[in-house]
C-alpha atoms as a PDB file:
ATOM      1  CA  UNK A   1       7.573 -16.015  -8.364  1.00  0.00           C
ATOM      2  CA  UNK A   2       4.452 -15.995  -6.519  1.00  0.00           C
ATOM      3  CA  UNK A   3       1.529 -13.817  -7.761  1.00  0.00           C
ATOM      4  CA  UNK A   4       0.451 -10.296  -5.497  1.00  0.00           C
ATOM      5  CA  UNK A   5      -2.497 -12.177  -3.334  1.00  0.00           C
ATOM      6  CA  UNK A   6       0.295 -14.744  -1.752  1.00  0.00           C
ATOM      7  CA  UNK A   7       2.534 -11.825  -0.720  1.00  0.00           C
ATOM      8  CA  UNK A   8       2.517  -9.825   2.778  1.00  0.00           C
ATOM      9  CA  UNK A   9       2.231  -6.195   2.228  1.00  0.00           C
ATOM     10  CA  UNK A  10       5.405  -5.442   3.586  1.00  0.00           C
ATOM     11  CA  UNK A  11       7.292  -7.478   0.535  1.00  0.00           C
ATOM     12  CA  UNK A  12       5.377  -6.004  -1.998  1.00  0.00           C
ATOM     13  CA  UNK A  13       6.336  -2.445  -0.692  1.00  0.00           C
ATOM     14  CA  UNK A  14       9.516  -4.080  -1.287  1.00  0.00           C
ATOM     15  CA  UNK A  15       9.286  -5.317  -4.076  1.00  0.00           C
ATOM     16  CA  UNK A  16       7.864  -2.303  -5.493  1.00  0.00           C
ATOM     17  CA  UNK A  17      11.060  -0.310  -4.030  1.00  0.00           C
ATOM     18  CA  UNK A  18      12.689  -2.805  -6.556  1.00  0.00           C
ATOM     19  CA  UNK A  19      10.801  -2.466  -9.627  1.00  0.00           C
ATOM     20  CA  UNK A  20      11.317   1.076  -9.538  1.00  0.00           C
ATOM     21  CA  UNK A  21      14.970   0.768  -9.770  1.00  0.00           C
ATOM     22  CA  UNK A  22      15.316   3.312  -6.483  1.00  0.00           C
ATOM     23  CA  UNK A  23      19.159   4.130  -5.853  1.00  0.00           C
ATOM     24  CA  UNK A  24      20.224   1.853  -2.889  1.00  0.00           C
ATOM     25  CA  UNK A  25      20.730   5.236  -0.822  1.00  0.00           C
ATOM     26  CA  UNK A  26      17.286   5.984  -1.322  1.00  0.00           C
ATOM     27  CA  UNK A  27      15.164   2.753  -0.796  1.00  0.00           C
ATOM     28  CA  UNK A  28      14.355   3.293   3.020  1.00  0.00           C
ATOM     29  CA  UNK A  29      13.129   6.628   1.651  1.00  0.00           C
ATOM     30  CA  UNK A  30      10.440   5.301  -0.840  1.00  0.00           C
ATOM     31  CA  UNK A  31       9.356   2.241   1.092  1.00  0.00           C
ATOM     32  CA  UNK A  32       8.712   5.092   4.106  1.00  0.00           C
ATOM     33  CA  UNK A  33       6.698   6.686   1.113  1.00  0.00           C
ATOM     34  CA  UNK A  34       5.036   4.264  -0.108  1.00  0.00           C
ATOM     35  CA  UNK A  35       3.916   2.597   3.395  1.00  0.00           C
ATOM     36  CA  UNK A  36       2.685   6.465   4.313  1.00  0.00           C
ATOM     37  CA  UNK A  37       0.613   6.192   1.008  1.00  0.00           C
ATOM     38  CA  UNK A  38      -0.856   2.591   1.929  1.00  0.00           C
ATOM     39  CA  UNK A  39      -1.876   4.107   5.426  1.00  0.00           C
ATOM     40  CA  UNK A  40      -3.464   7.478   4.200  1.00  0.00           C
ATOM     41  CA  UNK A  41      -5.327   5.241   1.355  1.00  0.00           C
ATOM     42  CA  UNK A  42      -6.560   3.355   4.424  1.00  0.00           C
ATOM     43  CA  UNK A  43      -7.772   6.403   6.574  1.00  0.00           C
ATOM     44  CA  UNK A  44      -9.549   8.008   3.995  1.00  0.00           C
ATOM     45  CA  UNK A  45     -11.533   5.339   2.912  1.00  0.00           C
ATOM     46  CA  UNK A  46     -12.603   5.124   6.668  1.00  0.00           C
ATOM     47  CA  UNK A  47     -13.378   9.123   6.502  1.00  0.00           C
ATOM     48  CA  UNK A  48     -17.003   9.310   5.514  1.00  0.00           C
ATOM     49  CA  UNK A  49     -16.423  12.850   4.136  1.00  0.00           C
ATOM     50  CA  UNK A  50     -14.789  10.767   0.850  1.00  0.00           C
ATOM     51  CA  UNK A  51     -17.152   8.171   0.271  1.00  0.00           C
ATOM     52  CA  UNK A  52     -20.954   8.047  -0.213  1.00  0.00           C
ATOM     53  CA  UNK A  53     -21.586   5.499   2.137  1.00  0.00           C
ATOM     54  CA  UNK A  54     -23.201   6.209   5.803  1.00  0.00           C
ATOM     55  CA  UNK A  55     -20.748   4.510   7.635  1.00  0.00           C
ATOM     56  CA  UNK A  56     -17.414   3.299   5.715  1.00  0.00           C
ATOM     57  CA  UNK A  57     -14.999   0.275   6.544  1.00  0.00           C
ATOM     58  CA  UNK A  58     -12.069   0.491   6.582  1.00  0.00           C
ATOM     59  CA  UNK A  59      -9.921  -0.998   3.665  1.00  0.00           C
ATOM     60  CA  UNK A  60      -8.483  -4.028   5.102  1.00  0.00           C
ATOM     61  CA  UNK A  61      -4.421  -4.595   3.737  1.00  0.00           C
ATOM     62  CA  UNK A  62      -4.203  -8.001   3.842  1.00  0.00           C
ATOM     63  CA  UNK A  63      -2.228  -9.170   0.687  1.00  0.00           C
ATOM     64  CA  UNK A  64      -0.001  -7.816  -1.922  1.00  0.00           C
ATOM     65  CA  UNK A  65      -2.398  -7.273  -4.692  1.00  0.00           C
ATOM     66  CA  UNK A  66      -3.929  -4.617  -1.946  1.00  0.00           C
ATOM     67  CA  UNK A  67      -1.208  -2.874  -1.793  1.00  0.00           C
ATOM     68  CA  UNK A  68      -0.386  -2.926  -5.415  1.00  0.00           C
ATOM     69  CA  UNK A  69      -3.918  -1.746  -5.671  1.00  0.00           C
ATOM     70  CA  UNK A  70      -3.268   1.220  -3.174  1.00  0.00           C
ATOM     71  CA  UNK A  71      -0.199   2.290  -4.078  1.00  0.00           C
END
């Protein structure tokens, strides 16, 4: 198995769904959860109201191991 920086986001939201054990009726539900909580963890560390720097980046989800980090 590879480790979180080789895998696309998308698969580790997956594989998260997994790891969890979700019921199968339920695993659209979570990865919709969990992909909201990836994207609000991305706007608000654009939002300069909830960092201390003058003008924030946004986080840039390129890899698993963000995601993982994120979520």
């Amino acid at each position: 198995m590879a480790n979180a920086v080789g895998i696309s986001p998308p698969a580790m939201i997956n594989r998260i769904v997994h790891r969890e054990a979700t019921p199968t009726g339920a695993e659209l539900a979570r990865v919709a959860v969990l992909a909201q909580k990836v994207r609000t963890a991305i706007e608000n560390s654009a939002d300069p109201k909830t960092t201390d720097q003058p003008d924030p980046k946004p986080i840039v989800v390129s890899s698993g191991a963000d995601v993982d980090r994120l979520v």
